[in-house]
Every structure is written in structure tokens, then in C-alpha cells.
C-alpha atoms as a PDB file:
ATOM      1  CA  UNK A   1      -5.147 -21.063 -21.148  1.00  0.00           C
ATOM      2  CA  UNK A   2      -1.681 -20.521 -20.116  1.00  0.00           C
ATOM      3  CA  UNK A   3       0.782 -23.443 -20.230  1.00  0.00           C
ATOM      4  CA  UNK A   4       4.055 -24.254 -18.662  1.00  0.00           C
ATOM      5  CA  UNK A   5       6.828 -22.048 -21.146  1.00  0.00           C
ATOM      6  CA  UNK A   6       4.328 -18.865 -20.000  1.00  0.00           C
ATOM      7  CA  UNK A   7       4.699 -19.398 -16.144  1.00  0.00           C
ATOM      8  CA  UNK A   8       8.674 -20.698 -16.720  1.00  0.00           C
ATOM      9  CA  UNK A   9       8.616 -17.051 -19.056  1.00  0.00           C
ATOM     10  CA  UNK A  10       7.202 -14.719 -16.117  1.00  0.00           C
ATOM     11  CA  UNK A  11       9.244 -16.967 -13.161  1.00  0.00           C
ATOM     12  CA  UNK A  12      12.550 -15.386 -15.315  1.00  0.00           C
ATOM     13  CA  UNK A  13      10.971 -11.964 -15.398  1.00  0.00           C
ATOM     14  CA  UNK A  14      10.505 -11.946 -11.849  1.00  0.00           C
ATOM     15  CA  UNK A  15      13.927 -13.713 -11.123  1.00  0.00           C
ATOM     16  CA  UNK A  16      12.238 -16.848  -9.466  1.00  0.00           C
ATOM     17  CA  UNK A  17      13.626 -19.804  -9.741  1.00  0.00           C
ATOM     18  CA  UNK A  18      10.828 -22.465  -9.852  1.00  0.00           C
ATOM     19  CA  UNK A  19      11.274 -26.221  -9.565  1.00  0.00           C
ATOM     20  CA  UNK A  20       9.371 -28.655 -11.627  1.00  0.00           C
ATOM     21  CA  UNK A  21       6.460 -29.639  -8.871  1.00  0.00           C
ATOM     22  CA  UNK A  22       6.507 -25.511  -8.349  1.00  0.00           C
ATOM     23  CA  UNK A  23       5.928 -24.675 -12.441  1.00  0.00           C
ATOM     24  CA  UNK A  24       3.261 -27.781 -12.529  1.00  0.00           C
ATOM     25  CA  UNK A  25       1.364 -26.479  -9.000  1.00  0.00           C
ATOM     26  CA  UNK A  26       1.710 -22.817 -10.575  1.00  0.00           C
ATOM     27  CA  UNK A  27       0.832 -23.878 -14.167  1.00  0.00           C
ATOM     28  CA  UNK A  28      -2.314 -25.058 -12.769  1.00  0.00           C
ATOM     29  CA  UNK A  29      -3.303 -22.579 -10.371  1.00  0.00           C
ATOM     30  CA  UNK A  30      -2.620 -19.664 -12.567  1.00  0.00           C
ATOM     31  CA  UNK A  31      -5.065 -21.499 -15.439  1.00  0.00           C
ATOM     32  CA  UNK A  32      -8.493 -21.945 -12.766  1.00  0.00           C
ATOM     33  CA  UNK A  33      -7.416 -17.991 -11.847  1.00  0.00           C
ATOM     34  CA  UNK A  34      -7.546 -16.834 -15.615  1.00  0.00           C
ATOM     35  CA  UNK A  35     -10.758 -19.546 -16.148  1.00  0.00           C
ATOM     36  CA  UNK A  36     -12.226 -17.571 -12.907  1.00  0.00           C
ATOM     37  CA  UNK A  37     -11.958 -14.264 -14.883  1.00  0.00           C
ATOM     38  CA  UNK A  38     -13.305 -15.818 -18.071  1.00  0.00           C
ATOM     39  CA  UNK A  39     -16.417 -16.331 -16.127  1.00  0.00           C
ATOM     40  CA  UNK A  40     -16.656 -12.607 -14.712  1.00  0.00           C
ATOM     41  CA  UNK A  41     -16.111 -11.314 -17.887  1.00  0.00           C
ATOM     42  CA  UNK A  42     -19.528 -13.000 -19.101  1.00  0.00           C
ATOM     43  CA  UNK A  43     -21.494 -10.986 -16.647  1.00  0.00           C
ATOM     44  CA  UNK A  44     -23.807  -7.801 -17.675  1.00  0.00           C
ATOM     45  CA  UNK A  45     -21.631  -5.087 -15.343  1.00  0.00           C
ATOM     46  CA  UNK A  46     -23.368  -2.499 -17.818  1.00  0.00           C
ATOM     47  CA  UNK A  47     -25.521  -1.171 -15.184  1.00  0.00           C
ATOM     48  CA  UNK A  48     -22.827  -1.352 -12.428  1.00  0.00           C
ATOM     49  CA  UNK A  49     -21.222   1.864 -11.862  1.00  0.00           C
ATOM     50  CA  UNK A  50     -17.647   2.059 -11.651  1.00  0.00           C
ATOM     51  CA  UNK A  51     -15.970   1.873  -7.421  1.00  0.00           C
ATOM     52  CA  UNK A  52     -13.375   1.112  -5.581  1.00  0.00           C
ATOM     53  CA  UNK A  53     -15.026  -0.477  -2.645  1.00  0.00           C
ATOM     54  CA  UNK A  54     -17.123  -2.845  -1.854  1.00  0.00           C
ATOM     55  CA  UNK A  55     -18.230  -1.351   0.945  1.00  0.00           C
ATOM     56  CA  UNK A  56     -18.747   2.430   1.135  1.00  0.00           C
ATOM     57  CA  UNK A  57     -17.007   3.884   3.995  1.00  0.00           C
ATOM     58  CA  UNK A  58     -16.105   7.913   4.413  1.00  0.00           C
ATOM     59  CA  UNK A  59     -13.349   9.200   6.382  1.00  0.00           C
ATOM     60  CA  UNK A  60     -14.194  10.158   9.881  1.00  0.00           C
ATOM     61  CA  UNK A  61     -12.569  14.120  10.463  1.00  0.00           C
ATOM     62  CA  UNK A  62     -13.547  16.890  13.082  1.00  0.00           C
ATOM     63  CA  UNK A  63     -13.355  20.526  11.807  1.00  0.00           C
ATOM     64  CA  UNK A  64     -10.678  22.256  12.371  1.00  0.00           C
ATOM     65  CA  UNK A  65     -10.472  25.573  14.566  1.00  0.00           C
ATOM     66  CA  UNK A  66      -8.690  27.938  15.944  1.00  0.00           C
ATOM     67  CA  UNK A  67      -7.418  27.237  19.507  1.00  0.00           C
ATOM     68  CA  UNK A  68      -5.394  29.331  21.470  1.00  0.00           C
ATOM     69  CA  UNK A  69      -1.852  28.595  21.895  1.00  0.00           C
ATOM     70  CA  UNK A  70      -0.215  26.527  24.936  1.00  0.00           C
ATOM     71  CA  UNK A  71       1.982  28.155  27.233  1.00  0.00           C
ATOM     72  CA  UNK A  72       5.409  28.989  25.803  1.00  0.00           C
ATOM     73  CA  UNK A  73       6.908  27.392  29.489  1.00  0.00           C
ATOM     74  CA  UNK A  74       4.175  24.716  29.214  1.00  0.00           C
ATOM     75  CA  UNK A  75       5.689  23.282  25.744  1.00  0.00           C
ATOM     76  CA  UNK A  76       9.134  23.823  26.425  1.00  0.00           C
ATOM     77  CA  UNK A  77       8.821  21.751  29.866  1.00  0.00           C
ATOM     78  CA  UNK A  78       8.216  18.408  27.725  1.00  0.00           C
ATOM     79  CA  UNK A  79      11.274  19.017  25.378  1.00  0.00           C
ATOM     80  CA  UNK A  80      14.491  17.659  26.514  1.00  0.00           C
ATOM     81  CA  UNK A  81      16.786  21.370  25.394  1.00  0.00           C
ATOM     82  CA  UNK A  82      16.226  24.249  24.515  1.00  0.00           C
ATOM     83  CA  UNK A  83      18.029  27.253  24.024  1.00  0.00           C
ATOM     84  CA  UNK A  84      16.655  30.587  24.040  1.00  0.00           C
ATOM     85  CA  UNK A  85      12.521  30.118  22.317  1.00  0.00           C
ATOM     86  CA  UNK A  86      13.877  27.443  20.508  1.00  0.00           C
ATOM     87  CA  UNK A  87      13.731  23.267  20.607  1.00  0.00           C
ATOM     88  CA  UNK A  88      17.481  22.132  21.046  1.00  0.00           C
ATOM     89  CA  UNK A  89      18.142  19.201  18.767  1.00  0.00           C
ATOM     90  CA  UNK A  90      21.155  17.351  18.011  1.00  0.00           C
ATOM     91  CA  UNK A  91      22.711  18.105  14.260  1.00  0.00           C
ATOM     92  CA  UNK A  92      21.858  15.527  11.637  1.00  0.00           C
ATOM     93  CA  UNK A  93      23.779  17.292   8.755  1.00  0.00           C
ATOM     94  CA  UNK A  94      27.356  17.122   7.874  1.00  0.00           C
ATOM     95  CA  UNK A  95      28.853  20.934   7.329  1.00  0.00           C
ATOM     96  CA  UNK A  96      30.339  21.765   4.415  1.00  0.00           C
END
């Protein structure tokens, strides 16, 4: 069970600054959370294997392949500068 010093001891960790209704409501909530996980922890999860999902879901991706390249004129129409075969952008780095 955790009691009020524990929650006043992890509010100063954390830099909160809790009032008294706050560190009751808190003291309180935190204890049915922790007497929620007592329960959970009686279960038989021997013959659960281990996941990180509920759900299983797979991640939707196309193959990949070779495509022939654009236009040079075609690509260099959408870019605001460029100078020579190259994109013209503006300097982010100081010199020196």
C-alpha cells in the first residue's frame, strides 16, 4: 500500500508541488492502481507468450523498384533556383 510521505516523496522527485486535497486524491488513486496490479499478478500468464500488442497488426509496404529517372527540366521546374544542375538554396551555416 503506499501512503501519503511516498506520494509527497515522488511529488519532490518530479518537482510537483501538491496541495493537501491533491496528495489525499493522489494517495488514493495511486493505492486502487497498485491494488489493480496486485490482482494481475495472481493470474497464470505461464502459457501467455510474451507481445507488445494487443492486437497484431504488420506494416503495410510496396516493394521497392527501380524506376527510371524524371526529367532533369521536369524536376528543376518545381524548385524555386537553381544554378547550373544544382537546387539553389539559401545558406544556413555561418562561415568561418
Amino acid at each position: 500500500m503506499i501512503d501519503r510521505e511516498d506520494v509527497m516523496k515522488v511529488a519532490h522527485l518530479a518537482r510537483l508541488q501538491l496541495t493537501e486535497a491533491e496528495t489525499t486524491q493522489l494517495t488514493t488513486q495511486l493505492g486502487n492502481i497498485l491494488d489493480y496490479f496486485e490482482q494481475l499478478s495472481e493470474l497464470d500468464v505461464a502459457a501467455v507468450e510474451p507481445t507488445t500488442r494487443a492486437i497484431d497488426v504488420s506494416n503495410v509496404t510496396r516493394t521497392d523498384s527501380l524506376e527510371p529517372c524524371h526529367e532533369l527540366e521536369e524536376i528543376f521546374a518545381c524548385a524555386p533556383e537553381q544554378e547550373g544542375d544544382f537546387f539553389k538554396v539559401p545558406k544556413i551555416m555561418a562561415e568561418g
